[in-house]
Structures are given as C-alpha cells and as structure tokens.
N, C-alpha and C. Protein backbone atom coordinates (compact mmCIF):
# COMPACT_ATOMS: atom_id res chain seq x y z
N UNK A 1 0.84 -1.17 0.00
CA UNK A 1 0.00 0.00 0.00
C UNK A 1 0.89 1.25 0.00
N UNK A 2 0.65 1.78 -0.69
CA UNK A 2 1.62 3.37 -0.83
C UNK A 2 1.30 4.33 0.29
N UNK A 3 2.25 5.29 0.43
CA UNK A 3 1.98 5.90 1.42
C UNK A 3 1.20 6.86 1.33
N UNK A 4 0.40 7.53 2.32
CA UNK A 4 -0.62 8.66 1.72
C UNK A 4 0.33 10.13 1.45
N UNK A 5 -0.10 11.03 0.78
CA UNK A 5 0.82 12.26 0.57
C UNK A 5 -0.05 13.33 0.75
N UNK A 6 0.82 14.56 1.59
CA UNK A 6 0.30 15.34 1.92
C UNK A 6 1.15 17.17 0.92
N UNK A 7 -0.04 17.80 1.11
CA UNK A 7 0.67 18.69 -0.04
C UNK A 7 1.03 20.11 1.36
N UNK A 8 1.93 20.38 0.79
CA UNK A 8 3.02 21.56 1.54
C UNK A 8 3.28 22.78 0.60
N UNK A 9 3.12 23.98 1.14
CA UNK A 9 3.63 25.11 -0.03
C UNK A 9 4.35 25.98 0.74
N UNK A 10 5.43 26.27 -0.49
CA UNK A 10 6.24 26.53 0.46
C UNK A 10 7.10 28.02 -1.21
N UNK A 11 7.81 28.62 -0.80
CA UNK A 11 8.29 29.76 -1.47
C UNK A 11 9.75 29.98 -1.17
N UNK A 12 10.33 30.21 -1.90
CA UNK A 12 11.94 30.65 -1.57
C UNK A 12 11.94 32.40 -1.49
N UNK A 13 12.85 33.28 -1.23
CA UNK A 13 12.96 34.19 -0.45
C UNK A 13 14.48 34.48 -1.11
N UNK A 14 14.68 35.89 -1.89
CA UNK A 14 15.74 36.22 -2.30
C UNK A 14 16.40 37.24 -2.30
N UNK A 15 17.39 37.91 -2.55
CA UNK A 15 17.71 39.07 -2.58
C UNK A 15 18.55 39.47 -4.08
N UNK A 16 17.56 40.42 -4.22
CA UNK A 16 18.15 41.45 -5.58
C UNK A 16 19.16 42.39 -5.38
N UNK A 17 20.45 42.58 -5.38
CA UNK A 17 21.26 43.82 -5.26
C UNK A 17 21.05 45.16 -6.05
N UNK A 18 20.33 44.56 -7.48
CA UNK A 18 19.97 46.10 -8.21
C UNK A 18 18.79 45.86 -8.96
N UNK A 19 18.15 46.31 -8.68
CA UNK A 19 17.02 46.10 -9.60
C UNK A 19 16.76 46.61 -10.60
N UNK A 20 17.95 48.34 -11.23
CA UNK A 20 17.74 48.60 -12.40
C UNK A 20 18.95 47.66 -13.58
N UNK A 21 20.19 46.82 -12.75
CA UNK A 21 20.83 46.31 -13.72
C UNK A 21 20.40 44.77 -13.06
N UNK A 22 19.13 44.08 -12.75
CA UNK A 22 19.90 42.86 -12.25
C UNK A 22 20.33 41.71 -12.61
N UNK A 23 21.27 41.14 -11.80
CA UNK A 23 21.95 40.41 -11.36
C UNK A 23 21.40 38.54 -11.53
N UNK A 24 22.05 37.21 -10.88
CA UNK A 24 21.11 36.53 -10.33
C UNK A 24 21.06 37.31 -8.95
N UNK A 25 19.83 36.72 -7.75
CA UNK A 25 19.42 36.89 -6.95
C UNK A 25 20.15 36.31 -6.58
N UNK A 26 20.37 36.43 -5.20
CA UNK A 26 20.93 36.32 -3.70
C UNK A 26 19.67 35.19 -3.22
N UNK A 27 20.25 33.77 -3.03
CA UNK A 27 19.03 33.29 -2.15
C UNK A 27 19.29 33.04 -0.54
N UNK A 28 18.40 33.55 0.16
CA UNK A 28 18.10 33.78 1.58
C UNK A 28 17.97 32.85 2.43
N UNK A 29 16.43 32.16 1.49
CA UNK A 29 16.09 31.08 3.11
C UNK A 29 14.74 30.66 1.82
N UNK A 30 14.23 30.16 2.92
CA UNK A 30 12.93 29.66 1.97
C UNK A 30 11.24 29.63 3.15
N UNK A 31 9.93 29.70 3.06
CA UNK A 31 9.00 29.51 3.94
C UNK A 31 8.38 28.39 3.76
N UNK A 32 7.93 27.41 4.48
CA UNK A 32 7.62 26.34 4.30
C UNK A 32 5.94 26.57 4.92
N UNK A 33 5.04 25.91 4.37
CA UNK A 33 3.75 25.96 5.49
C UNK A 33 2.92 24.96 4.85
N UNK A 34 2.43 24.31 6.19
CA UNK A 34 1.11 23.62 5.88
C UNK A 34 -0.13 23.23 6.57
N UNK A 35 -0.88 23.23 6.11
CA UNK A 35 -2.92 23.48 7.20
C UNK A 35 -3.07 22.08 7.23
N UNK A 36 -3.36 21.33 8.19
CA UNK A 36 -3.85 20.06 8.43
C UNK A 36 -5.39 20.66 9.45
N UNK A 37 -6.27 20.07 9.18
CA UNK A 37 -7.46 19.88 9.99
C UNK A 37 -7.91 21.19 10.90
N UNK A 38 -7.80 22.54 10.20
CA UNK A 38 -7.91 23.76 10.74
C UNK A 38 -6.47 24.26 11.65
N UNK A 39 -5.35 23.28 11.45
CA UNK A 39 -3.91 23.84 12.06
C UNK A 39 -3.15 24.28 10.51
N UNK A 40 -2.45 24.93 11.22
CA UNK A 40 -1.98 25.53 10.31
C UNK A 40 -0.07 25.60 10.76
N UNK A 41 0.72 25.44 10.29
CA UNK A 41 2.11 25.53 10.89
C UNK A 41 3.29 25.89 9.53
N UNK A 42 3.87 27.13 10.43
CA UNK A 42 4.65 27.97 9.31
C UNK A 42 6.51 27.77 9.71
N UNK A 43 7.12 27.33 8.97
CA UNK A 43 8.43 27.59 9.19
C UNK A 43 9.33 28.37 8.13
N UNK A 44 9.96 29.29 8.56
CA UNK A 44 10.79 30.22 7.96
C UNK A 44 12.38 29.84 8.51
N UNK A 45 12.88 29.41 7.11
CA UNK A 45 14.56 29.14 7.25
C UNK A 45 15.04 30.40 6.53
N UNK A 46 16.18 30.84 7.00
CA UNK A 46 16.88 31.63 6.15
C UNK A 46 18.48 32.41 6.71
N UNK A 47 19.27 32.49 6.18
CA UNK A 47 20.55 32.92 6.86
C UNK A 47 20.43 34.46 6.95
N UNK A 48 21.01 35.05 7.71
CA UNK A 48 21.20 36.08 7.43
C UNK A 48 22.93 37.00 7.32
N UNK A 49 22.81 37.77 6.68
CA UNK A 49 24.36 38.08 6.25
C UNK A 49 25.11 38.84 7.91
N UNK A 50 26.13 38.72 8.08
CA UNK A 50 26.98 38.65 9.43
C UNK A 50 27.82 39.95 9.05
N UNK A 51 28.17 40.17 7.60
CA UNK A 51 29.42 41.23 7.53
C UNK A 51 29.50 41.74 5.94
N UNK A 52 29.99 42.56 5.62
CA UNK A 52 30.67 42.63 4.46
C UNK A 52 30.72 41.81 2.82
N UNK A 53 29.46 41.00 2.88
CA UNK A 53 29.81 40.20 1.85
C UNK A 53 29.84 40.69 0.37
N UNK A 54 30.85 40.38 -0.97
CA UNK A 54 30.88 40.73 -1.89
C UNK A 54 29.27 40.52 -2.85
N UNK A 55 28.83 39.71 -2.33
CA UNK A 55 27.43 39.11 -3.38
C UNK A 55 26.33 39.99 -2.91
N UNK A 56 26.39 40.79 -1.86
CA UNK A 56 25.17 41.70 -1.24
C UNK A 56 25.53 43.11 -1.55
N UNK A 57 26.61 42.86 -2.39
CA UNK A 57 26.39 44.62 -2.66
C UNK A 57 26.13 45.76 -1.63
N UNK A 58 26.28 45.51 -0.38
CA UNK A 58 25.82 46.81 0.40
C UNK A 58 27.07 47.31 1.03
N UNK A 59 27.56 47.12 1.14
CA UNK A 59 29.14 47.94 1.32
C UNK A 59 29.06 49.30 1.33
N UNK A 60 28.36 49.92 0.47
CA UNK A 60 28.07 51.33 0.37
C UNK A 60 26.83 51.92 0.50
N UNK A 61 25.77 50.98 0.99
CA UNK A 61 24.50 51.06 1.72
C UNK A 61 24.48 51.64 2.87
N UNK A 62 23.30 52.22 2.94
CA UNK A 62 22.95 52.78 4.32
C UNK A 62 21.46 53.06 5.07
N UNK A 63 20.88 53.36 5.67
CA UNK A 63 19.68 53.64 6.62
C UNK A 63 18.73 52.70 6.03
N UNK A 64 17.26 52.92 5.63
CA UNK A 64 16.59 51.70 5.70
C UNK A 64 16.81 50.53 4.80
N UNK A 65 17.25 50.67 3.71
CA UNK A 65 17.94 49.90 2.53
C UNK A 65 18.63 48.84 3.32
N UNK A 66 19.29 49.19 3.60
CA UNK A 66 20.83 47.97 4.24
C UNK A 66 19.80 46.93 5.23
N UNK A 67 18.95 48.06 6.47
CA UNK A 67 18.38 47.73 7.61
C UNK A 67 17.77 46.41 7.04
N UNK A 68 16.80 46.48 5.82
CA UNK A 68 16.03 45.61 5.28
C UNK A 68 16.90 43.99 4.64
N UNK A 69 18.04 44.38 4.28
CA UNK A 69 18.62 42.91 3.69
C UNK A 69 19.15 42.59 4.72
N UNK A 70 19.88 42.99 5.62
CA UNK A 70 20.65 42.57 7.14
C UNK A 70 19.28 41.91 8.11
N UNK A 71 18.03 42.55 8.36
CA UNK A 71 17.11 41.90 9.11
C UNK A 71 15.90 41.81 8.30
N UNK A 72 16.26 40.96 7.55
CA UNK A 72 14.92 40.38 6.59
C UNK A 72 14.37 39.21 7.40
N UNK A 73 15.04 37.98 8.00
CA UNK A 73 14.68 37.47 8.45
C UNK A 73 13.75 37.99 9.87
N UNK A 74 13.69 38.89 10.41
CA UNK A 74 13.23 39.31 11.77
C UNK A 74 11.92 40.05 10.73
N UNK A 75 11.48 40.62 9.99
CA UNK A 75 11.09 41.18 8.89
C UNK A 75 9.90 40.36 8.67
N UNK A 76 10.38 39.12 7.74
CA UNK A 76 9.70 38.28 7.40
C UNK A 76 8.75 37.70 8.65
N UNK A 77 9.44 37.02 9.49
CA UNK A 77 8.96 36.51 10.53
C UNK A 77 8.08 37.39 11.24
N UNK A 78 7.68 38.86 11.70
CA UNK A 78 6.95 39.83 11.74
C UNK A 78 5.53 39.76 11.28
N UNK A 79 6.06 39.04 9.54
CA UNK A 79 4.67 39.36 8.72
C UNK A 79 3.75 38.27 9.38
N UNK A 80 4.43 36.73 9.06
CA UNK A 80 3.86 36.12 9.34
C UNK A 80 3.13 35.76 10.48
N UNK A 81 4.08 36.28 11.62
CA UNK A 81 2.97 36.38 12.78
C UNK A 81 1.80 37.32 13.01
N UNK A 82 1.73 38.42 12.16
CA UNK A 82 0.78 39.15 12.00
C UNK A 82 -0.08 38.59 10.75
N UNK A 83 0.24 37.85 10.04
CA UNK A 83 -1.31 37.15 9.20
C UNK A 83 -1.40 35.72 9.47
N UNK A 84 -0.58 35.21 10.33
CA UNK A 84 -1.24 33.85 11.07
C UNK A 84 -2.97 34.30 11.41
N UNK A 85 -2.99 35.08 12.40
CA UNK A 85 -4.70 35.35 12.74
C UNK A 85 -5.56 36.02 11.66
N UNK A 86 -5.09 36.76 10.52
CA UNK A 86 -6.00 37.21 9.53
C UNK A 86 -6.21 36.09 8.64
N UNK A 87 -5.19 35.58 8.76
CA UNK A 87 -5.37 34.74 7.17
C UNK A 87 -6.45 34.10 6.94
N UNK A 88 -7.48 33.72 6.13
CA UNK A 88 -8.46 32.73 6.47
C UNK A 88 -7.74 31.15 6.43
N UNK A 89 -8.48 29.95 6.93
CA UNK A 89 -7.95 28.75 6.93
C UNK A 89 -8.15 28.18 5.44
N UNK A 90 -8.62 28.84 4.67
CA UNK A 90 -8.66 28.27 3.22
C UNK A 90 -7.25 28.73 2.07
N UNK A 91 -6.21 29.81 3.27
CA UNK A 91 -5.39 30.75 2.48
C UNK A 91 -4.03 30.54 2.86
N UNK A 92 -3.00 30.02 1.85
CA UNK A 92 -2.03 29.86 2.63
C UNK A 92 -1.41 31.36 2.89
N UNK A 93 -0.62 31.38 3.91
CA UNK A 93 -0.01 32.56 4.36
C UNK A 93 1.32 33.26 3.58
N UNK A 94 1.93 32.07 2.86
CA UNK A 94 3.26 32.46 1.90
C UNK A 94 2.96 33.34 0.94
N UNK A 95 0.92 32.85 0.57
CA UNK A 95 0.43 33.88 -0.22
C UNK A 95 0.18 35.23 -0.08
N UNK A 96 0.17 35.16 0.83
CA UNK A 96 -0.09 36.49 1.69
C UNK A 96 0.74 37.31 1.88
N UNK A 97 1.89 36.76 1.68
CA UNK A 97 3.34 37.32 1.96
C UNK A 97 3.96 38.01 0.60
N UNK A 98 3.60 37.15 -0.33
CA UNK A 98 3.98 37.46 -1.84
C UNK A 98 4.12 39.07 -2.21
N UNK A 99 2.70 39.68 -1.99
CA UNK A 99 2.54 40.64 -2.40
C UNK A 99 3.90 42.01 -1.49
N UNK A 100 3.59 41.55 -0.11
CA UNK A 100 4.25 42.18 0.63
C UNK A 100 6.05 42.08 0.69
N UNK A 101 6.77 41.24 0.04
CA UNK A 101 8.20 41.15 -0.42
C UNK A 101 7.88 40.51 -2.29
N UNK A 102 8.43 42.00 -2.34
CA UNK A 102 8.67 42.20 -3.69
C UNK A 102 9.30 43.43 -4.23
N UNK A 103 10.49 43.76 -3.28
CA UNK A 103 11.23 44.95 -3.86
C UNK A 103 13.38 43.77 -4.18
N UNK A 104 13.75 44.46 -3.58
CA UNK A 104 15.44 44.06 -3.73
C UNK A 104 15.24 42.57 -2.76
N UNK A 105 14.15 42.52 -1.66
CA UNK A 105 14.45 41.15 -0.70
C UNK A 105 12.84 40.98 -1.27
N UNK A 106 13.02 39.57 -1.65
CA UNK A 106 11.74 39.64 -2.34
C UNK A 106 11.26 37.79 -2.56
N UNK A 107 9.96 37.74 -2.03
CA UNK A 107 9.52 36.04 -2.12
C UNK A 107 8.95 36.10 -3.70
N UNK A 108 9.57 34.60 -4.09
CA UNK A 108 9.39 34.21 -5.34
C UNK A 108 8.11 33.31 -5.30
N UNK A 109 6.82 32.96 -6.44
CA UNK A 109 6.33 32.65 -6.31
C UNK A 109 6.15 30.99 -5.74
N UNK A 110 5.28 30.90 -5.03
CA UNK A 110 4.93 30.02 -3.95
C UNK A 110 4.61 28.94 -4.83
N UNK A 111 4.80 27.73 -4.18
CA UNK A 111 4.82 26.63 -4.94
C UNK A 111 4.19 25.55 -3.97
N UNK A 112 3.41 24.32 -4.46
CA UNK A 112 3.10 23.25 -3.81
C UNK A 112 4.15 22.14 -4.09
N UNK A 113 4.44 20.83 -3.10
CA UNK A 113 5.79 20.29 -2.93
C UNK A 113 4.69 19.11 -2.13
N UNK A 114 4.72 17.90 -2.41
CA UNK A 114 3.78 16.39 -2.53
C UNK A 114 4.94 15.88 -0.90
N UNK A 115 4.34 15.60 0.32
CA UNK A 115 5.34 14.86 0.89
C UNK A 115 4.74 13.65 1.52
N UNK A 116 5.39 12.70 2.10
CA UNK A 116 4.59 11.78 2.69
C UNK A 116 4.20 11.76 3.80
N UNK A 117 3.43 11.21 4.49
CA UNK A 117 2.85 11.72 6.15
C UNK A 117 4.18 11.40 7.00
N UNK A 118 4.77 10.32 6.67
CA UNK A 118 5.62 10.42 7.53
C UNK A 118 6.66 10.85 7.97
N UNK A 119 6.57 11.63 6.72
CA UNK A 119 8.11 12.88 6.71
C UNK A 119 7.51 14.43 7.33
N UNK A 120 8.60 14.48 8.31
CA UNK A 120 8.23 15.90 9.09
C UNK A 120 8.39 17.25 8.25
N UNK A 121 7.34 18.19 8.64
CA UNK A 121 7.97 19.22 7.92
C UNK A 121 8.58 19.98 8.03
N UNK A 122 9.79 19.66 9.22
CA UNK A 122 10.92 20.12 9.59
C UNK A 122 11.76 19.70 8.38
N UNK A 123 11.90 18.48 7.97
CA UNK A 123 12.59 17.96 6.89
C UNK A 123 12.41 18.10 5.34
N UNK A 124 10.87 18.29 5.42
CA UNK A 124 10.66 19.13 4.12
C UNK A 124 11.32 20.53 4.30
N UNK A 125 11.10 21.31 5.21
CA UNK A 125 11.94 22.63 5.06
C UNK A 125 13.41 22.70 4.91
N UNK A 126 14.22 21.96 5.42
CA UNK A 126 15.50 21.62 5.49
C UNK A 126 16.05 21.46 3.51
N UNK A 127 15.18 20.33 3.20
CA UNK A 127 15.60 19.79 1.99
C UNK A 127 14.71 21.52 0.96
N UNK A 128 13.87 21.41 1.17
CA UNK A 128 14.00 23.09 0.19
C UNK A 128 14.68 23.97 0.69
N UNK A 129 15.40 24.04 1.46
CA UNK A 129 16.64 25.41 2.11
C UNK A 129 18.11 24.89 1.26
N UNK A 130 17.81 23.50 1.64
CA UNK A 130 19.34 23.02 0.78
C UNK A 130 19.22 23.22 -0.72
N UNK A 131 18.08 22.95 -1.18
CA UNK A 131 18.00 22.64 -2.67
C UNK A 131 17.78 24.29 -2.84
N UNK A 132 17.52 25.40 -3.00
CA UNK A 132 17.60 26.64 -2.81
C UNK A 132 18.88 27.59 -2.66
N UNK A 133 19.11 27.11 -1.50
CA UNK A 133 20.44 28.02 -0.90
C UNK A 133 21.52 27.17 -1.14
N UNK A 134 21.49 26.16 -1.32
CA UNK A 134 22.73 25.33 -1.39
C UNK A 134 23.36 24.81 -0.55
N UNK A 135 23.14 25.21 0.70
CA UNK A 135 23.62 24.84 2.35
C UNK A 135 23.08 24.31 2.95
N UNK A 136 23.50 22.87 3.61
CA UNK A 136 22.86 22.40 5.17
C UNK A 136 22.66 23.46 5.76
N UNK A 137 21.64 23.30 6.79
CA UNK A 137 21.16 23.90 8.23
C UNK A 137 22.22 23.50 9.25
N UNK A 138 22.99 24.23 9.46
CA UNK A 138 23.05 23.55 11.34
C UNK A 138 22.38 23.06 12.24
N UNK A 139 22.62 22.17 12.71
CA UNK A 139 21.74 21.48 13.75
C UNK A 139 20.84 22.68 14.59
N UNK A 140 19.97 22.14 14.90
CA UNK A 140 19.16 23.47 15.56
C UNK A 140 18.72 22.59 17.11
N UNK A 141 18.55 22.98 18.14
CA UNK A 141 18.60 23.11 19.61
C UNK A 141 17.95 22.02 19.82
N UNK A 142 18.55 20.60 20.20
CA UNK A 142 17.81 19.51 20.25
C UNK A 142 18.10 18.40 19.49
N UNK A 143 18.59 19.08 18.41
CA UNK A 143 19.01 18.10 17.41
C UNK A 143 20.22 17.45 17.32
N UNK A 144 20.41 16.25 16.84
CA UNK A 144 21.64 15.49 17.18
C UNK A 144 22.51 16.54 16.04
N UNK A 145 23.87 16.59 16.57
CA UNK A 145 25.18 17.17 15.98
C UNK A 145 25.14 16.12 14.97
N UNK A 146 25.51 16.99 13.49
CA UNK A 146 26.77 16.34 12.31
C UNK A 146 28.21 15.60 13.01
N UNK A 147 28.34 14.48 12.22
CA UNK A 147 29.50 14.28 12.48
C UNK A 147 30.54 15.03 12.45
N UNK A 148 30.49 15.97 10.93
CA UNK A 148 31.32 16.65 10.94
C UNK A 148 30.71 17.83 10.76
N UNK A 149 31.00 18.99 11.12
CA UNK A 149 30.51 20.20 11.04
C UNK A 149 30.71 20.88 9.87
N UNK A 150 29.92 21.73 9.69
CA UNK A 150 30.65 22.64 8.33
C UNK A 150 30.52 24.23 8.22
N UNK A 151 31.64 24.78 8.24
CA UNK A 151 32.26 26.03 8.78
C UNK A 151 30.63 26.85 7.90
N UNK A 152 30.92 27.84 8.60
CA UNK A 152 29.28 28.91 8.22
C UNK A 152 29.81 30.57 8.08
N UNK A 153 29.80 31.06 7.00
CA UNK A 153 30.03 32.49 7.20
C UNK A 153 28.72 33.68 7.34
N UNK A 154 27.46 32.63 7.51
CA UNK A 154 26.34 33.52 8.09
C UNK A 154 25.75 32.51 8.77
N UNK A 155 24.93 33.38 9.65
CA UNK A 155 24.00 32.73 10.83
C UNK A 155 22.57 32.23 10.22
N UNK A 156 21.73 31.19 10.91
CA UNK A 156 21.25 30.70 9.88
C UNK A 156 20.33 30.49 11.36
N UNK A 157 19.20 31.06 11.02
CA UNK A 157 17.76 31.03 12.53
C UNK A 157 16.90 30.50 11.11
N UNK A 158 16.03 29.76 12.60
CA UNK A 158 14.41 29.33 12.08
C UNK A 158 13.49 29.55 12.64
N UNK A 159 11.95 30.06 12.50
CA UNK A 159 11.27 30.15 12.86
C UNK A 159 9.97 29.64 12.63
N UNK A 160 9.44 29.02 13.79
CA UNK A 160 8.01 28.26 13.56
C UNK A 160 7.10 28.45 14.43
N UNK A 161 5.73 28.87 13.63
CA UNK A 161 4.37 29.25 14.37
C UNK A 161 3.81 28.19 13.63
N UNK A 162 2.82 27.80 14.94
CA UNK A 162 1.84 26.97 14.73
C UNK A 162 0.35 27.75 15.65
N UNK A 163 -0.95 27.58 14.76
CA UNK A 163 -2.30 28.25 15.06
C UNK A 163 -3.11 26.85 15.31
C-alpha cells in the first residue's frame, strides 16, 4: 500500500542587489507551510548576512535599505505572525506574503511540494533550504550534531508558528 501524501507550499525568499541592472538573486532562506485539519504551521529558514559580503552589494548602503537585507529574516517573521490570525484557513499565508516582499528582498512565487505523512515538515523545510540556498542547516537546539561540522560564514535562525 503506498503511502498517503500530503501537499506543503512553500516559497523561496531572495535578494536582488539592483534592480535597475539585475543580477542573479541572492538566495536567503525559503517559507515552508502547511494546514492540516484547521492547524496551520509555518516555518521560515533563512541565513542572514553577518558582515561585508561581496554578493550583497551593500558595502556602500545605508539607513533603511541595508536595515532591510541585514534583518529580513526578523522582517519576514513579523509578517507572518501578524497574518497567522488574519489569514483565512482556506489561504495559505506564503500567499499572503507574496505581495508584501517584492522589492530588492523579495519572495518568489509560492509553490506546492507532494510529501509523505511520515516525513516531518521540519525535513521538508530543510531539503528546500538546501535545494535553494545550497547549504545544510546547522543542527538546531535539540538536534543530534553532524558528524562533521561545516564552517558557516552567516547565521542561519528558524522560525516556527503553529495556530
């Protein structure tokens, strides 16, 4: 008997350095979410930049501009806790988000992603952050350590609401 599959939507999250010459995008993190039985549970992966990097162009940035690619993640996570309670339960929330990042840090359109019940959607988020950004997650608080670690030149938070 096959396993039953459950559908997940979920959006990647990027950053544009110019938007009158651009570039590829800068990818961030990605939002994962999915409604089971009037619950609803949102996770937001994404690194955020630590210093100086050549691919972010902001070196010569300043006041709200910079503020916005340095704390996008605190940003993002903001929205979503403020349309967790508006959203209706028929609406996913990534949708909701769409409209609202769409300048230089900006969510790409939202997508549905087939998983099986028995895969967490901690692990669905993980595997679209990797396949996206290109990077493992670090273990996160609880979780068993990598054997081997792998050096990080940005910090890399997650965040999850559940309604």
């Amino acid at each position: 008997m096959a396993e039953q599959r459950r559908v997940i939507r979920w959006a990647p999250i990027a950053y544009q350095p110019n938007l009158q010459s651009p570039t590829d995008p800068v990818p961030l993190g990605v939002v994962v979410e999915e409604k089971h039985g009037g619950r609803r549970q949102v996770i937001l992966l994404g690194r955020i930049p630590t210093g100086a990097e050549r691919e972010l162009q902001i070196g010569e940035k300043w006041g709200p501009f910079r503020d916005v690619v340095t704390n996008w993640f605190e940003l993002v996570a903001k929205n979503i806790a403020e349309l967790m309670s508006k959203t209706p339960t028929n609406t996913f929330i990534a949708d909701g988000l769409l409209p609202e990042w769409n300048s230089n840090v900006h969510m790409m359109q939202p997508e549905n992603v087939t998983a099986g019940v028995s895969v967490s959607l901690e692990r669905v988020a993980r595997e679209r952050y990797k396949e996206f950004v290109g990077q493992d997650l670090p273990p996160l608080p609880g979780e068993r350590q990598p054997k081997r670690p792998a050096g990080r030149k940005r910090v890399n938070y997650m965040m999850q609401a559940t309604v």
